[in-house]
N, C-alpha and C. Protein backbone atom coordinates (compact mmCIF):
# COMPACT_ATOMS: atom_id res chain seq x y z
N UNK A 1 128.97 136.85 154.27
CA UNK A 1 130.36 137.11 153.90
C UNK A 1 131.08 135.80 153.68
N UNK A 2 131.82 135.99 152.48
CA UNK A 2 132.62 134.76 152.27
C UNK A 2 133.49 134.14 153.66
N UNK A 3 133.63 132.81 153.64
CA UNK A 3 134.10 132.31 154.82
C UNK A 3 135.52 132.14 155.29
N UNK A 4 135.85 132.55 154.03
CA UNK A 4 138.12 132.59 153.75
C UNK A 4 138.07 133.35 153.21
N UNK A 5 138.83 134.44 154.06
CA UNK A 5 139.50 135.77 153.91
C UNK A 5 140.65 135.66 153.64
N UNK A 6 140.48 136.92 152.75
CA UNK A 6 141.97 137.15 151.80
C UNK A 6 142.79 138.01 152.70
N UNK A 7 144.10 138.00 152.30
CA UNK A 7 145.07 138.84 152.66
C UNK A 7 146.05 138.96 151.56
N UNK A 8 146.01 140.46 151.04
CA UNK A 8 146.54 141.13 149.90
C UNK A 8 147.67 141.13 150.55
N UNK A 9 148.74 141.38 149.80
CA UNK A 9 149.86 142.25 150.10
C UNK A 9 150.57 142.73 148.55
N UNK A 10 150.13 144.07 148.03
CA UNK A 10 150.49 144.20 146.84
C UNK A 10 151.96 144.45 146.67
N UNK A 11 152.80 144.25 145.56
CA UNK A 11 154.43 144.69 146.13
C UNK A 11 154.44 146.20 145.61
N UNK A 12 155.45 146.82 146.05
CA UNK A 12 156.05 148.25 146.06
C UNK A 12 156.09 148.29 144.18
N UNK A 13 155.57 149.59 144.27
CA UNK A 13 155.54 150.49 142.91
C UNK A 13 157.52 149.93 142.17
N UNK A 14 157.84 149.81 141.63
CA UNK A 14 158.98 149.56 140.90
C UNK A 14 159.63 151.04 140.79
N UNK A 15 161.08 151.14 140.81
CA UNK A 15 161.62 152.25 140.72
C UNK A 15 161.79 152.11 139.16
N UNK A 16 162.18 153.53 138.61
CA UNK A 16 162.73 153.18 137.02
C UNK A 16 164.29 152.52 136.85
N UNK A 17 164.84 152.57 137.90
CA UNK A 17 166.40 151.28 137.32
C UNK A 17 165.48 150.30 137.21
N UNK A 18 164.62 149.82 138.21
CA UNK A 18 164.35 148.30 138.18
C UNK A 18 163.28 147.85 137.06
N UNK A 19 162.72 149.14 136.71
CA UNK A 19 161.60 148.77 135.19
C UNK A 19 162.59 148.49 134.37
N UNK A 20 163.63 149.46 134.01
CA UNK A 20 164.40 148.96 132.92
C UNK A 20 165.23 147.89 132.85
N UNK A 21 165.69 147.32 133.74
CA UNK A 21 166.20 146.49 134.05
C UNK A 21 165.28 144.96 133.27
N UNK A 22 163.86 145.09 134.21
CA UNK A 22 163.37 144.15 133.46
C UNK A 22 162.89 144.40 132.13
N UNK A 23 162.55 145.56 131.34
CA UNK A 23 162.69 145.39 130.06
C UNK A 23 163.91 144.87 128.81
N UNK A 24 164.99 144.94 129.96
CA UNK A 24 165.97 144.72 128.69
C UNK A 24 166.01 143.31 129.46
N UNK A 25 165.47 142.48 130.23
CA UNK A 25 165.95 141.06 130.25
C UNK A 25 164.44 140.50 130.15
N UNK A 26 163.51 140.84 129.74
CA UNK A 26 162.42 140.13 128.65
C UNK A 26 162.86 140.65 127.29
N UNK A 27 163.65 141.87 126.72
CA UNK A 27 163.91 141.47 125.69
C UNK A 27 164.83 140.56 124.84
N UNK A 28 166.08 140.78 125.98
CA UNK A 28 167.10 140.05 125.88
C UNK A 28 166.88 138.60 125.66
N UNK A 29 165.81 138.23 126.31
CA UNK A 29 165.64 136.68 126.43
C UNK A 29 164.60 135.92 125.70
N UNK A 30 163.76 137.20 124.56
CA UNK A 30 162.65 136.90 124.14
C UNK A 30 163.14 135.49 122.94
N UNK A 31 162.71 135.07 122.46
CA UNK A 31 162.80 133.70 121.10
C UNK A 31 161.55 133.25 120.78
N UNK A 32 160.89 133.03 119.85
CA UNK A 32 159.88 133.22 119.23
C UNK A 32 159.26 131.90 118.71
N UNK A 33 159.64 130.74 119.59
CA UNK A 33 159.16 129.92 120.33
C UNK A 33 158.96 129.65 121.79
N UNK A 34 158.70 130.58 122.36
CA UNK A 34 158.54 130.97 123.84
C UNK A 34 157.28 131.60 124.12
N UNK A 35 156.65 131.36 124.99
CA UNK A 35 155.80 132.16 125.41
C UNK A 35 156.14 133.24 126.78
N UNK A 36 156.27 134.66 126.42
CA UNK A 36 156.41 135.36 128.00
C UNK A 36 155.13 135.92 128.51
N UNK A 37 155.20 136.24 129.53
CA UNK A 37 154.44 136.73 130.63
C UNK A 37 154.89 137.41 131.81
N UNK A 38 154.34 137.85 132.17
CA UNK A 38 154.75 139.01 133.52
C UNK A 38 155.46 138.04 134.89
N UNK A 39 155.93 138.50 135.53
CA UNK A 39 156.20 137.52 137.14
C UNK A 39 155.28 137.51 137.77
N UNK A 40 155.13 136.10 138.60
CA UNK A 40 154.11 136.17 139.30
C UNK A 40 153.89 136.77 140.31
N UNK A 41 152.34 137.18 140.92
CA UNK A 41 152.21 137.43 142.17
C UNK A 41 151.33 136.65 143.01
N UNK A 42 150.74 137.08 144.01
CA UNK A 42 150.44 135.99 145.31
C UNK A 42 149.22 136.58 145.96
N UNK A 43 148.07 135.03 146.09
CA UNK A 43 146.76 135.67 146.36
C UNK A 43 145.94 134.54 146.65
N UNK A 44 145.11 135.11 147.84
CA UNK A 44 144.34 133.75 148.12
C UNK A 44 142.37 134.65 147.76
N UNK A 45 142.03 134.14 147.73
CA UNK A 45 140.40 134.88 147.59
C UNK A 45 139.42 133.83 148.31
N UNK A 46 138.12 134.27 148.13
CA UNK A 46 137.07 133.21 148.46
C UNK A 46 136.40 132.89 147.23
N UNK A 47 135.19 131.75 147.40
CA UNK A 47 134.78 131.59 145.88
C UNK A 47 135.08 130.05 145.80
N UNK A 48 133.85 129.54 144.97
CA UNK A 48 134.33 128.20 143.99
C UNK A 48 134.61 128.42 142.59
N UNK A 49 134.83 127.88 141.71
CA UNK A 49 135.21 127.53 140.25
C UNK A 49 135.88 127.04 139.71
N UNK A 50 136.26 126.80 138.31
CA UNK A 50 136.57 125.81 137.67
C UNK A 50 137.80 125.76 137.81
N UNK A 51 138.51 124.37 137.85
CA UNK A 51 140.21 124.31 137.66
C UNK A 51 140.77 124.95 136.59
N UNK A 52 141.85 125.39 136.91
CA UNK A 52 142.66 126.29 135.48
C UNK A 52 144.39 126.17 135.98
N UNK A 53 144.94 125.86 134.84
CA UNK A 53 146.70 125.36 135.08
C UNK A 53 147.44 126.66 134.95
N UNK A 54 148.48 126.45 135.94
CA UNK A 54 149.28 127.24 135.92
C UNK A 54 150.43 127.26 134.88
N UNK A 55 150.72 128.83 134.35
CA UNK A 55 151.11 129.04 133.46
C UNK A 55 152.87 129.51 133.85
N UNK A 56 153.82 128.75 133.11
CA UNK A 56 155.21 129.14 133.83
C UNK A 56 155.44 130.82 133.27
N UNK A 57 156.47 131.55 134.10
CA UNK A 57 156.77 133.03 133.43
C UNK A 57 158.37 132.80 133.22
N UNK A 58 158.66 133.03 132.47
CA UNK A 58 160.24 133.22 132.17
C UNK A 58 160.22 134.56 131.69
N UNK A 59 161.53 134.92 132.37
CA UNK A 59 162.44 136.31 132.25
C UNK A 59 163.26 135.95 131.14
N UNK A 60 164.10 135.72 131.39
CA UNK A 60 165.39 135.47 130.49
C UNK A 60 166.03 134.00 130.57
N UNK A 61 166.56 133.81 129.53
CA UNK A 61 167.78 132.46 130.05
C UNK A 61 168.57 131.98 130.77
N UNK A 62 169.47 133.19 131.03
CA UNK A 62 170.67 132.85 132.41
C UNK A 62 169.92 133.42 133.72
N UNK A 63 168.74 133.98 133.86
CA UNK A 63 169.17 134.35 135.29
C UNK A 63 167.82 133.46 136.00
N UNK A 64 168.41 133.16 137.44
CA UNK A 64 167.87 131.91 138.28
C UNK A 64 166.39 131.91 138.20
N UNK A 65 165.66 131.35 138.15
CA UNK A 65 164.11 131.49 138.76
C UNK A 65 164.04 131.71 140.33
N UNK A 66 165.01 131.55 140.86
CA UNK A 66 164.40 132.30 142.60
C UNK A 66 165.89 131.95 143.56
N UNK A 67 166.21 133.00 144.07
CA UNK A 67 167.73 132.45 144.94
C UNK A 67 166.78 133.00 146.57
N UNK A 68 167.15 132.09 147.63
CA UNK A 68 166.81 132.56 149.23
C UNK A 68 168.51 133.00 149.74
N UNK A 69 168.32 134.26 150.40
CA UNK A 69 169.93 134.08 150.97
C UNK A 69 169.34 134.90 152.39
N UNK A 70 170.67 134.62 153.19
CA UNK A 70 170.11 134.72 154.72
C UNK A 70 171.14 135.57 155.30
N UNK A 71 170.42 137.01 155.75
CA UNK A 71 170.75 138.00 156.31
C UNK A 71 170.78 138.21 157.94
N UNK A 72 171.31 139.26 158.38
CA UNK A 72 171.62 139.26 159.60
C UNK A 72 170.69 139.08 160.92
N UNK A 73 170.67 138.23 161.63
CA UNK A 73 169.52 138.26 162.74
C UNK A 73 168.65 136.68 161.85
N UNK A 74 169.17 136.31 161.02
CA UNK A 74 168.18 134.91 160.46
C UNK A 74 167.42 135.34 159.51
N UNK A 75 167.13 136.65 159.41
CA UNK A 75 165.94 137.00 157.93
C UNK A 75 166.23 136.51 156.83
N UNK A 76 165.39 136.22 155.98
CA UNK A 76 165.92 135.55 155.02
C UNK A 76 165.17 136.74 153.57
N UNK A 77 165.92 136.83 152.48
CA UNK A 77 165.13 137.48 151.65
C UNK A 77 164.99 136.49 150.11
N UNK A 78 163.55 136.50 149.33
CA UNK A 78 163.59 135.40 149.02
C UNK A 78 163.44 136.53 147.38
N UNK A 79 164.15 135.55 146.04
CA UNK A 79 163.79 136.92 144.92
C UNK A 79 163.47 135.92 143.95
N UNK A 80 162.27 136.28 143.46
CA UNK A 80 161.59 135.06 142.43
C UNK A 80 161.38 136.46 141.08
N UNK A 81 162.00 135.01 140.56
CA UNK A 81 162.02 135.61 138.99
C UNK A 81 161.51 134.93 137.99
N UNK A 82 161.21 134.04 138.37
CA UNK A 82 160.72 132.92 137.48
C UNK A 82 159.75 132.20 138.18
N UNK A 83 158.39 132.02 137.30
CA UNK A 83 157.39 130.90 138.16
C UNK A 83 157.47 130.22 137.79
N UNK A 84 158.59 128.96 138.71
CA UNK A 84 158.93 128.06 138.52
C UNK A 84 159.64 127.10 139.19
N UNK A 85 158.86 125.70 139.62
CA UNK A 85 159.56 125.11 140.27
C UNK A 85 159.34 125.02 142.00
N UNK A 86 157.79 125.44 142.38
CA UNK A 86 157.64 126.16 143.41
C UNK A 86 158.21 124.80 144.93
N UNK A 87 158.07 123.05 144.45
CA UNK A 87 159.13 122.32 145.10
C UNK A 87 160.53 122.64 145.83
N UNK A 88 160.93 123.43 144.64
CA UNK A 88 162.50 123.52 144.53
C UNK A 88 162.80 124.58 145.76
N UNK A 89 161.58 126.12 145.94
CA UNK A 89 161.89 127.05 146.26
C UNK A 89 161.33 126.34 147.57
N UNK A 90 160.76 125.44 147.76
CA UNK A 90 160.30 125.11 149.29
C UNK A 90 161.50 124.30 149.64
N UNK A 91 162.10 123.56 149.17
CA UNK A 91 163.25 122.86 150.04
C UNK A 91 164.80 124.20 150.42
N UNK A 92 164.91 125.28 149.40
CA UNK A 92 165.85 125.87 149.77
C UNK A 92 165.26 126.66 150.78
N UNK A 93 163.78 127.17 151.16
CA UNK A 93 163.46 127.32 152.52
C UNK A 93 163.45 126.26 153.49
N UNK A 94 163.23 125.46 153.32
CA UNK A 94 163.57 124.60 154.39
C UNK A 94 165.47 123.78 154.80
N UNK A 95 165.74 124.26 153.95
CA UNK A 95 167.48 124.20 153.97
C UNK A 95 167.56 125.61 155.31
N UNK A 96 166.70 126.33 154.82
CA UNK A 96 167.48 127.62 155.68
C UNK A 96 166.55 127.84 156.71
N UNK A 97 165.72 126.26 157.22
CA UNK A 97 165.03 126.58 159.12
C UNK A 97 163.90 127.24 158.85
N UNK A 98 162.94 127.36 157.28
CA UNK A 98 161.42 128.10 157.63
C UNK A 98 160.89 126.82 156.87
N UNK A 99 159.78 126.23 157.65
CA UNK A 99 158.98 125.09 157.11
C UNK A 99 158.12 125.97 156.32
N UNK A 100 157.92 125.71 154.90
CA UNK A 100 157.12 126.13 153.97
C UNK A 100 156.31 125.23 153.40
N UNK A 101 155.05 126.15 152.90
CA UNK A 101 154.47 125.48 151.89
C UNK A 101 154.26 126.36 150.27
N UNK A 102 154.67 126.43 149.05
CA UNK A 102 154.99 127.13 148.14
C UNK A 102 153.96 126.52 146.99
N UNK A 103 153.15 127.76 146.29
CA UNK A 103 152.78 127.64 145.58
C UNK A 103 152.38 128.53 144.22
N UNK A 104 152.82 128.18 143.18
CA UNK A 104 152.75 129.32 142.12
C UNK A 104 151.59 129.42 141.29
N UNK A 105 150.70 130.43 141.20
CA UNK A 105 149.80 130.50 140.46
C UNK A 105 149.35 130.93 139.23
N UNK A 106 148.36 130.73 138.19
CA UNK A 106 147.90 131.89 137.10
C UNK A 106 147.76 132.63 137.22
N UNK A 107 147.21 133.72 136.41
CA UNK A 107 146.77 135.08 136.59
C UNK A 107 145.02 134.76 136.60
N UNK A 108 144.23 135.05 137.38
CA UNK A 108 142.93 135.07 137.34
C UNK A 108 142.71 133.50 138.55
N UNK A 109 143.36 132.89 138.91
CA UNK A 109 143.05 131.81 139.74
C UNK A 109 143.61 131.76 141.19
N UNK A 110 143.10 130.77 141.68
CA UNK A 110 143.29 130.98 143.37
C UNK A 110 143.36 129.58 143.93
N UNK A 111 143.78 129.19 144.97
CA UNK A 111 143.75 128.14 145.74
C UNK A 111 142.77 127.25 146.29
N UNK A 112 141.74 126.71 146.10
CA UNK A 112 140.33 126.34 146.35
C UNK A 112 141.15 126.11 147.90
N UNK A 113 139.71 126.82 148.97
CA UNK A 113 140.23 126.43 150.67
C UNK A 113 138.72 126.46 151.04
N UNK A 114 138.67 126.42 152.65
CA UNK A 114 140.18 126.35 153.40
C UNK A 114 141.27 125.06 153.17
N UNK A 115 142.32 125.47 152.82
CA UNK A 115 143.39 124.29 152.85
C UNK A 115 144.08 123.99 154.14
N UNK A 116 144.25 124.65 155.26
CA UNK A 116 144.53 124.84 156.38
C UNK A 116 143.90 125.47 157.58
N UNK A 117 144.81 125.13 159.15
CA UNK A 117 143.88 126.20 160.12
C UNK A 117 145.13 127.28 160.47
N UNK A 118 144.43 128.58 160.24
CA UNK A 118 145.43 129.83 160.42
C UNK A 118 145.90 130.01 161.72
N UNK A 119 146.96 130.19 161.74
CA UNK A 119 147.26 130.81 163.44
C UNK A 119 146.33 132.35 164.14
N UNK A 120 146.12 132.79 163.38
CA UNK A 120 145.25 134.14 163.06
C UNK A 120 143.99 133.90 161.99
N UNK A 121 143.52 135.20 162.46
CA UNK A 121 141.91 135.16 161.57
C UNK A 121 142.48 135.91 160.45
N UNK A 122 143.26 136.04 159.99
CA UNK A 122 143.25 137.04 158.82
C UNK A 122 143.72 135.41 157.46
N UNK A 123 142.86 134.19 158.10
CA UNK A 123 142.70 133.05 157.06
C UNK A 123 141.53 132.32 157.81
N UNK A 124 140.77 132.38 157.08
CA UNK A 124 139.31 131.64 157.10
C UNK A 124 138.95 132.18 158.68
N UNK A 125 139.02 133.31 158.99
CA UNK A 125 138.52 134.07 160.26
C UNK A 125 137.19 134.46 160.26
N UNK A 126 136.69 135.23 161.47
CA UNK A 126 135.56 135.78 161.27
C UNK A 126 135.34 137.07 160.28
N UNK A 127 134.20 136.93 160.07
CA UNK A 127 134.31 138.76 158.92
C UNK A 127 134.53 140.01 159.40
N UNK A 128 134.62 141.21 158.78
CA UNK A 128 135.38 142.34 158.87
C UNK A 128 133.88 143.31 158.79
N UNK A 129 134.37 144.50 159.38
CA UNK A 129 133.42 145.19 158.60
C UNK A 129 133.18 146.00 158.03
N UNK A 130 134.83 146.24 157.70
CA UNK A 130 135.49 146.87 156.36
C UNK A 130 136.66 147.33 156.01
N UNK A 131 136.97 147.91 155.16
CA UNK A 131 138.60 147.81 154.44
C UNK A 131 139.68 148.42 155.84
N UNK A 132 139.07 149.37 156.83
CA UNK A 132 140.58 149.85 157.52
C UNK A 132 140.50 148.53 158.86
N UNK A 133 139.00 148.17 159.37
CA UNK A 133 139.54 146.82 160.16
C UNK A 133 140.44 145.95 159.28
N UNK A 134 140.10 145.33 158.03
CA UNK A 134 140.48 144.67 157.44
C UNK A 134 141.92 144.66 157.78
N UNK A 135 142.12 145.78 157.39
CA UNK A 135 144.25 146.74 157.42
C UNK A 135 144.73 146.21 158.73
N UNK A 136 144.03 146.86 159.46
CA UNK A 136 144.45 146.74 160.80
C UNK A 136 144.74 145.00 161.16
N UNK A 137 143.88 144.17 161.15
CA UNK A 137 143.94 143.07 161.47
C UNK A 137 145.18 142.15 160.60
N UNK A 138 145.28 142.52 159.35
CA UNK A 138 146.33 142.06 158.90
C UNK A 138 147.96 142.84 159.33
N UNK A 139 148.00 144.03 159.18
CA UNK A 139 148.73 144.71 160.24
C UNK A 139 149.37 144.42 160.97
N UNK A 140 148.35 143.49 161.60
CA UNK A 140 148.97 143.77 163.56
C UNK A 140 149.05 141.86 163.72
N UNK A 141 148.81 140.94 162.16
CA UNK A 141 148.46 139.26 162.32
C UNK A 141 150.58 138.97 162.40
N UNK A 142 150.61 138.04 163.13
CA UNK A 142 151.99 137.68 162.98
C UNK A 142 152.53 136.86 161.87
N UNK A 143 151.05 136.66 161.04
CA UNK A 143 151.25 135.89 159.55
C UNK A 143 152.13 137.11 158.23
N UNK A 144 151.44 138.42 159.02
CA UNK A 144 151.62 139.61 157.52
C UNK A 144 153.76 139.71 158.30
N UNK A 145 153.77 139.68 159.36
CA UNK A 145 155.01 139.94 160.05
C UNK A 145 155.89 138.70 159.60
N UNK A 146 155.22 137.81 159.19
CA UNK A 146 156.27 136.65 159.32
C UNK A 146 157.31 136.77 158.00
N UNK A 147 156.26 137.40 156.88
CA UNK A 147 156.67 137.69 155.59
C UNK A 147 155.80 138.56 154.77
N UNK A 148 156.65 138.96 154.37
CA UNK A 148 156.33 140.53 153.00
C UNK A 148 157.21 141.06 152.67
N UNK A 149 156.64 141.55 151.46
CA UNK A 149 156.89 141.91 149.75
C UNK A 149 157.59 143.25 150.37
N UNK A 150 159.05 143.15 149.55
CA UNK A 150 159.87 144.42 149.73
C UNK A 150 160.45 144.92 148.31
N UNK A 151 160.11 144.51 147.27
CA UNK A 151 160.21 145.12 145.87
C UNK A 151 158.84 144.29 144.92
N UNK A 152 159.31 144.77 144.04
CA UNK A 152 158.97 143.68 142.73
C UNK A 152 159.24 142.58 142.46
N UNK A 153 160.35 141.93 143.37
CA UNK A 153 160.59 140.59 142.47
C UNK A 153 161.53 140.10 144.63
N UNK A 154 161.01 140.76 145.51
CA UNK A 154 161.58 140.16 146.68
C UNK A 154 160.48 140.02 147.52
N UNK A 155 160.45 139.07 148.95
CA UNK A 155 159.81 138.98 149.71
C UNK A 155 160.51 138.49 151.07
N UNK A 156 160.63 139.53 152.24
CA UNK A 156 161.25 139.14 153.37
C UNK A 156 160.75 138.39 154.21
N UNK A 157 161.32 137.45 155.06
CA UNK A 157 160.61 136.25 155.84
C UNK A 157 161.74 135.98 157.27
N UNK A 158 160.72 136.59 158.12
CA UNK A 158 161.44 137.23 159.93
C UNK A 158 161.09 135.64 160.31
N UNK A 159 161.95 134.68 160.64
CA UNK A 159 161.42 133.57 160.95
C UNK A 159 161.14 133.81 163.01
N UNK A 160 161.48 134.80 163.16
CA UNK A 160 161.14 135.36 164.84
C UNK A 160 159.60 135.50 165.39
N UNK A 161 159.15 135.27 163.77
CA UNK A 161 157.57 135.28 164.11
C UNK A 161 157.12 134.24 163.80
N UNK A 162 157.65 133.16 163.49
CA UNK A 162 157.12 131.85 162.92
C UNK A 162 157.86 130.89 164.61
N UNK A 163 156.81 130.42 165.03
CA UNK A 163 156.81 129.53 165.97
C UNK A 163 156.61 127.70 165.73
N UNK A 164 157.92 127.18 166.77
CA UNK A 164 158.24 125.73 166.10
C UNK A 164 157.00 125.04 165.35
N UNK A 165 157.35 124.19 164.58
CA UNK A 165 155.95 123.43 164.09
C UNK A 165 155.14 124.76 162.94
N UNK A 166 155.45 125.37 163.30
CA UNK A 166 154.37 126.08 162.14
C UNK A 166 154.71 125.78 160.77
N UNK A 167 153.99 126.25 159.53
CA UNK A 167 154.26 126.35 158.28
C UNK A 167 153.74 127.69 157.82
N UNK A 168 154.72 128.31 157.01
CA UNK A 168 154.80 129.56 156.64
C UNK A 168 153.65 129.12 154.88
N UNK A 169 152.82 129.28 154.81
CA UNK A 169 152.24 129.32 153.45
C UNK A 169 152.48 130.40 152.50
N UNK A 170 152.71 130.03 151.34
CA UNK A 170 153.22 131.29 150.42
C UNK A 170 152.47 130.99 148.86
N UNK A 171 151.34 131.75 148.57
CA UNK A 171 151.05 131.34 147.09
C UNK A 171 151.30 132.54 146.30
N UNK A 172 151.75 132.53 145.29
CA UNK A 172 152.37 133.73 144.29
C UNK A 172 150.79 133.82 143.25
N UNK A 173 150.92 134.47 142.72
CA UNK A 173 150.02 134.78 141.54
C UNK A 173 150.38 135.86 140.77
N UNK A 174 150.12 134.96 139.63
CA UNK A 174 150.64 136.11 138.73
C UNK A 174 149.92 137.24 138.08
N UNK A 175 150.26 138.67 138.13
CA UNK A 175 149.54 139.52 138.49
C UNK A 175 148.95 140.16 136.79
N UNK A 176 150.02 139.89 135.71
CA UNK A 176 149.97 140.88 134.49
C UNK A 176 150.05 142.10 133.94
N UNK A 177 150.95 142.45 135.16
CA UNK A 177 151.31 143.60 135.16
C UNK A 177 152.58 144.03 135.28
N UNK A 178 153.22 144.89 134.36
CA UNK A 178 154.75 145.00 134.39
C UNK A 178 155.33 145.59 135.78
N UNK A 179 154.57 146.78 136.37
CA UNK A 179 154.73 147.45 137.07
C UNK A 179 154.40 146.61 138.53
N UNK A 180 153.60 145.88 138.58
CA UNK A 180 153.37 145.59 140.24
C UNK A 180 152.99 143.53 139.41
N UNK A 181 154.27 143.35 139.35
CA UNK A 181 153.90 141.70 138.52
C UNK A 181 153.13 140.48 139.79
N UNK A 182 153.45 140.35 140.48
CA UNK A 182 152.59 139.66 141.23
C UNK A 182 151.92 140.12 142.94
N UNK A 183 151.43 139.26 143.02
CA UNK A 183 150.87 139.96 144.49
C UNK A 183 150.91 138.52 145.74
N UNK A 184 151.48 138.90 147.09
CA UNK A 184 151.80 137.85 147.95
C UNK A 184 150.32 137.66 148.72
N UNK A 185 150.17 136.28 148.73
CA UNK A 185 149.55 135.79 149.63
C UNK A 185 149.61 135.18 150.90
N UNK A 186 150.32 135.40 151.88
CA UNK A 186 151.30 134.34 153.10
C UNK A 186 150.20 134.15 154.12
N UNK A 187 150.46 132.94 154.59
CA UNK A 187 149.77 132.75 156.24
C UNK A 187 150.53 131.84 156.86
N UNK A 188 150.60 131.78 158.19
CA UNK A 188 151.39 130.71 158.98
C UNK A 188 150.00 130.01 159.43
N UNK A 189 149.91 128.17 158.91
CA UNK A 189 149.26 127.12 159.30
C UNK A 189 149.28 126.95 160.40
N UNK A 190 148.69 126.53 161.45
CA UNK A 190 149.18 125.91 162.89
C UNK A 190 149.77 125.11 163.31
N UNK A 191 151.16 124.99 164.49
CA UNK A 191 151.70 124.31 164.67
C UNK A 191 151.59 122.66 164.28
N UNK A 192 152.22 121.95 163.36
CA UNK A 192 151.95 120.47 163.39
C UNK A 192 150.88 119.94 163.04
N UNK A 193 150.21 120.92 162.04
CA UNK A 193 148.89 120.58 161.58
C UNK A 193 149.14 120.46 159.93
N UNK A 194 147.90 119.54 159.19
CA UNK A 194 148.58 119.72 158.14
C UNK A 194 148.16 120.52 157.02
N UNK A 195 148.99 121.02 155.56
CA UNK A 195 148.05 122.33 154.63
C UNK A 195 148.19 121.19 153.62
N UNK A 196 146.72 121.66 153.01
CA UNK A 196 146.58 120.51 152.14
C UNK A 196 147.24 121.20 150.31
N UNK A 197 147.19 120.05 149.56
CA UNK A 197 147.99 120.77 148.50
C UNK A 197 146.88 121.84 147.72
N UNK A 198 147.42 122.70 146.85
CA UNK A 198 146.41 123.54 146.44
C UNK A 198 145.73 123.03 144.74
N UNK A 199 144.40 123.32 145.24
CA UNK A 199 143.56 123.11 143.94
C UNK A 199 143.61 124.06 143.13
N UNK A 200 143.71 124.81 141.90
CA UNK A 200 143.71 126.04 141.20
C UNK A 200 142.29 125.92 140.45
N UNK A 201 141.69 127.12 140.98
CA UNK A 201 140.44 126.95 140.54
C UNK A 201 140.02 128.91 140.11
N UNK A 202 139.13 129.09 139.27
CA UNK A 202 139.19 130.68 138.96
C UNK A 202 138.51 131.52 140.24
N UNK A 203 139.62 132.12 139.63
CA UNK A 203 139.18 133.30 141.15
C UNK A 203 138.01 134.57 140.64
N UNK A 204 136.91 134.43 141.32
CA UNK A 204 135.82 134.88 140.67
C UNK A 204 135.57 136.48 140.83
N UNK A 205 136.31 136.86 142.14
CA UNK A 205 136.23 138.18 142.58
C UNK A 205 136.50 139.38 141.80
């Protein structure tokens, strides 16, 4: 069994306000020197292969590539609309008290690891010995608690589960799909240890 385990977290089916919504702001924003693409989603796999660059997604013109705002009890909810800039979206988490590490991906590629040591096995842990342990263990990891996907284009982050020194890891990937556009990958690193930057290499799975 591969030696770095994944942890899916696919986002929620889209309601129809929010499909239409994003159809009229990829059309709204389309220009024909642009290239569009779906939003990203988020994914770590196992596997070697070749490097491959990440591709930016734009929505529209006026609206932000990603705002963090901070709700009651410290949660923070984070809404990426744009893959883009994944620097930018790590310092306004760290403006708001969650040490991050942020990274945006292609569609078909992955993070060459281990890049870090997990606080939990549900990152480069022991193996499973099948899909409902799998569930369970991510489930019940304080990495899947620390943060997850609450629409299509949001992801909540309980910093009550992130302990001092840690780093919250977050890689997006982009999924190509209108309906479920990217998929989250999160893990919390271990206290004061360090995650190395990510290699993009094809994800073979």
């Amino acid at each position: 069994m591969d030696a770095l385990k994944t942890m899916w977290e696919a986002v929620p089916p889209a309601t129809p306000e929010e499909l239409a919504g994003a159809r009229r702001r990829l059309l709204d924003g389309m220009h024909p020197r642009r290239r569009y693409v779906t939003a990203p989603r988020m994914l770590v796999a196992a596997g070697v292969a070749a490097a491959a660059a990440v591709t930016p997604l734009i929505i529209g013109n006026d609206i932000p590539a990603y705002a963090v705002a901070k709700g009651s009890g410290g949660t923070l909810t984070v809404t990426l609309n744009e893959l883009r800039d994944p620097d930018g979206l790590q310092a306004k988490l760290g403006a708001a008290g969650v040490k991050a590490d942020v990274t945006f991906l292609a569609a078909g590629t992955r993070c060459a690891g281990p890049r870090f040591a997990g606080v939990d096995s549900t990152y480069n842990g022991p193996g499973t010995t099948g899909p409902d342990e799998l569930r369970s263990l991510v489930n019940e990891s304080r990495s899947f608690k620390a943060a997850q996907a609450t629409s299509v284009r949001t992801i909540r982050i309980s910093p009550e589960h992130i302990k001092p020194g840690e780093t919250l890891v977050l890689e997006f990937r982009d999924n190509a799909n209108a309906q479920v556009p990217w998929q989250l990958g999160s893990w919390l690193a271990r206290a004061d240890t360090p995650v190395q930057p990510c290699t993009p290499v094809e994800d073979t799975n």
